[in-house]
N, C-alpha and C. Protein backbone atom coordinates (compact mmCIF):
# COMPACT_ATOMS: atom_id res chain seq x y z
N UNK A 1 0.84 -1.20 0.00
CA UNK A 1 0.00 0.00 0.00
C UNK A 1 0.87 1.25 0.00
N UNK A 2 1.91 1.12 0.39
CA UNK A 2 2.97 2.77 0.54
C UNK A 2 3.27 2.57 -0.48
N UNK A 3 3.89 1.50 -1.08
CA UNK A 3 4.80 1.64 -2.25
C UNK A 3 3.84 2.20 -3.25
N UNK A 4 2.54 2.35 -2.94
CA UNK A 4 1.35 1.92 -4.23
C UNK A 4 1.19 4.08 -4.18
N UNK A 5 1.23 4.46 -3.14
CA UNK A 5 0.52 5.56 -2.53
C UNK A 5 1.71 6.88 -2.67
N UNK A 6 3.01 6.32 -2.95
CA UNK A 6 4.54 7.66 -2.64
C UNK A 6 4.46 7.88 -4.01
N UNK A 7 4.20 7.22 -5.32
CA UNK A 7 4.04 7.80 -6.31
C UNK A 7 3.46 9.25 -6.71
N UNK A 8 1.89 8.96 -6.42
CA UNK A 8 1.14 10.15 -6.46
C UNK A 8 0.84 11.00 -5.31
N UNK A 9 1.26 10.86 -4.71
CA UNK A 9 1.95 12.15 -2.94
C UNK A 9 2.95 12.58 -3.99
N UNK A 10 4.24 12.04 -4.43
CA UNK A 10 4.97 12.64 -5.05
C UNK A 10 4.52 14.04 -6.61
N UNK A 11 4.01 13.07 -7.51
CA UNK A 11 3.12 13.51 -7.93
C UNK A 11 2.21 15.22 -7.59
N UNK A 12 1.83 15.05 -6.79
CA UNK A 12 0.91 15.76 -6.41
C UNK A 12 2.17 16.65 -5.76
N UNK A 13 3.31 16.73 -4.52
CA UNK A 13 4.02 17.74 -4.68
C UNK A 13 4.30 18.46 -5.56
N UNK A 14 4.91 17.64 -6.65
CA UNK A 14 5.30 18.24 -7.90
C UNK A 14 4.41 19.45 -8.36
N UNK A 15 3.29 19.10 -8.75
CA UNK A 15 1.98 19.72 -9.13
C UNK A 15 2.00 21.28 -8.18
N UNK A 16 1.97 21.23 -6.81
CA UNK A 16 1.99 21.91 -5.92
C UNK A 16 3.11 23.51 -5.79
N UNK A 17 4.25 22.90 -6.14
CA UNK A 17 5.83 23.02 -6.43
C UNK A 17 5.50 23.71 -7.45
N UNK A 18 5.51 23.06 -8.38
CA UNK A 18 5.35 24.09 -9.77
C UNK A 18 4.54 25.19 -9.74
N UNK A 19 2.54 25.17 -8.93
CA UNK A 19 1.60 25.74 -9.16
C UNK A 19 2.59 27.01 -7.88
N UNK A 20 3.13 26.56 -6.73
CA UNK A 20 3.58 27.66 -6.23
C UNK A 20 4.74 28.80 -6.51
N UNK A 21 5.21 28.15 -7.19
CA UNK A 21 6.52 28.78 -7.95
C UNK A 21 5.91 29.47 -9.33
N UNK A 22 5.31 29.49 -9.76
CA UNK A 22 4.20 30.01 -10.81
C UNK A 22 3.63 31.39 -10.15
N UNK A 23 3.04 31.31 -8.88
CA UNK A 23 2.31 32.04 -8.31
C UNK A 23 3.42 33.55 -7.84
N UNK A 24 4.66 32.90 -7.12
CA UNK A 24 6.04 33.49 -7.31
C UNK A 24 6.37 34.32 -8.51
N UNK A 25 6.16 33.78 -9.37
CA UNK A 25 6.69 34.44 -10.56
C UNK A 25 5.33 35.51 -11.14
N UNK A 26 4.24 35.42 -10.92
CA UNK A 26 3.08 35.88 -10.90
C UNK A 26 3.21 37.51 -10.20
N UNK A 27 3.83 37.10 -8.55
CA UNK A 27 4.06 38.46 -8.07
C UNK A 27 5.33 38.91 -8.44
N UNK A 28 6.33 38.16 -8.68
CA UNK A 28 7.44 39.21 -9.10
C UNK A 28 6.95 40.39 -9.96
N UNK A 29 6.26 39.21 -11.58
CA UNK A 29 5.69 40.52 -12.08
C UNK A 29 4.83 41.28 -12.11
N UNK A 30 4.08 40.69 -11.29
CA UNK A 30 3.49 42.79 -10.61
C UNK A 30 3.79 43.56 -10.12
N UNK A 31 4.84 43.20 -9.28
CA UNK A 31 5.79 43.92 -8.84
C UNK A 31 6.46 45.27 -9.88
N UNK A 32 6.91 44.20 -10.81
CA UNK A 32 7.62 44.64 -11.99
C UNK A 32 7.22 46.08 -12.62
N UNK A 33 5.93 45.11 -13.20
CA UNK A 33 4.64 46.20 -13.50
C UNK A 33 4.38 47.22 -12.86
N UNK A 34 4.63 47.39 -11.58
CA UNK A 34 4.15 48.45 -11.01
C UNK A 34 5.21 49.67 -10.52
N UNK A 35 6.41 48.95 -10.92
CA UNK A 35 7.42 49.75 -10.74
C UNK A 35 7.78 50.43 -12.49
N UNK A 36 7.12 50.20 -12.99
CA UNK A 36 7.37 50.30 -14.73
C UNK A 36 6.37 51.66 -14.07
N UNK A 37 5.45 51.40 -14.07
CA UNK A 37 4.46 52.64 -13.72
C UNK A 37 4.63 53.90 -13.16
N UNK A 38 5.01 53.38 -12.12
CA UNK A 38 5.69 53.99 -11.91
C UNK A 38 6.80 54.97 -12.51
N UNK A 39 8.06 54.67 -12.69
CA UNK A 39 8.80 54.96 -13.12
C UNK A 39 8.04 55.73 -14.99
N UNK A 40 6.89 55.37 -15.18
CA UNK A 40 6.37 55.70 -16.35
C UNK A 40 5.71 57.28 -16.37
N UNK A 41 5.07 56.98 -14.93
CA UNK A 41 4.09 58.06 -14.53
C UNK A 41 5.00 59.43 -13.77
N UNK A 42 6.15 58.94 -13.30
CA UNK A 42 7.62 59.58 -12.73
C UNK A 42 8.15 60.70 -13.89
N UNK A 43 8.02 60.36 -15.01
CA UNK A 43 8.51 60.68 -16.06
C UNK A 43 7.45 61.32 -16.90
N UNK A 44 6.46 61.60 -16.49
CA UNK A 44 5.27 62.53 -17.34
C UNK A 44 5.75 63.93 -16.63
């Protein structure tokens, strides 16, 4: 039953891992974005 079950736990980290590191990269660039705007609206 474990051996049957560490696959998709694994699995499913993965999934997790990626979807959070996604989310990471999501706020960097708004971050980004908002410093562009900044720096956009700085310059009017």
């Amino acid at each position: 039953m474990k051996t049957f079950c560490q696959p998709s736990t694994n699995k499913i980290t993965k999934q997790f891992l990626r979807k959070n590191r996604s989310i990471e990269l999501d706020k960097e660039q708004a971050f980004q974005l908002e410093e562009v705007q900044e720096t956009l609206l700085g310059s009017l």
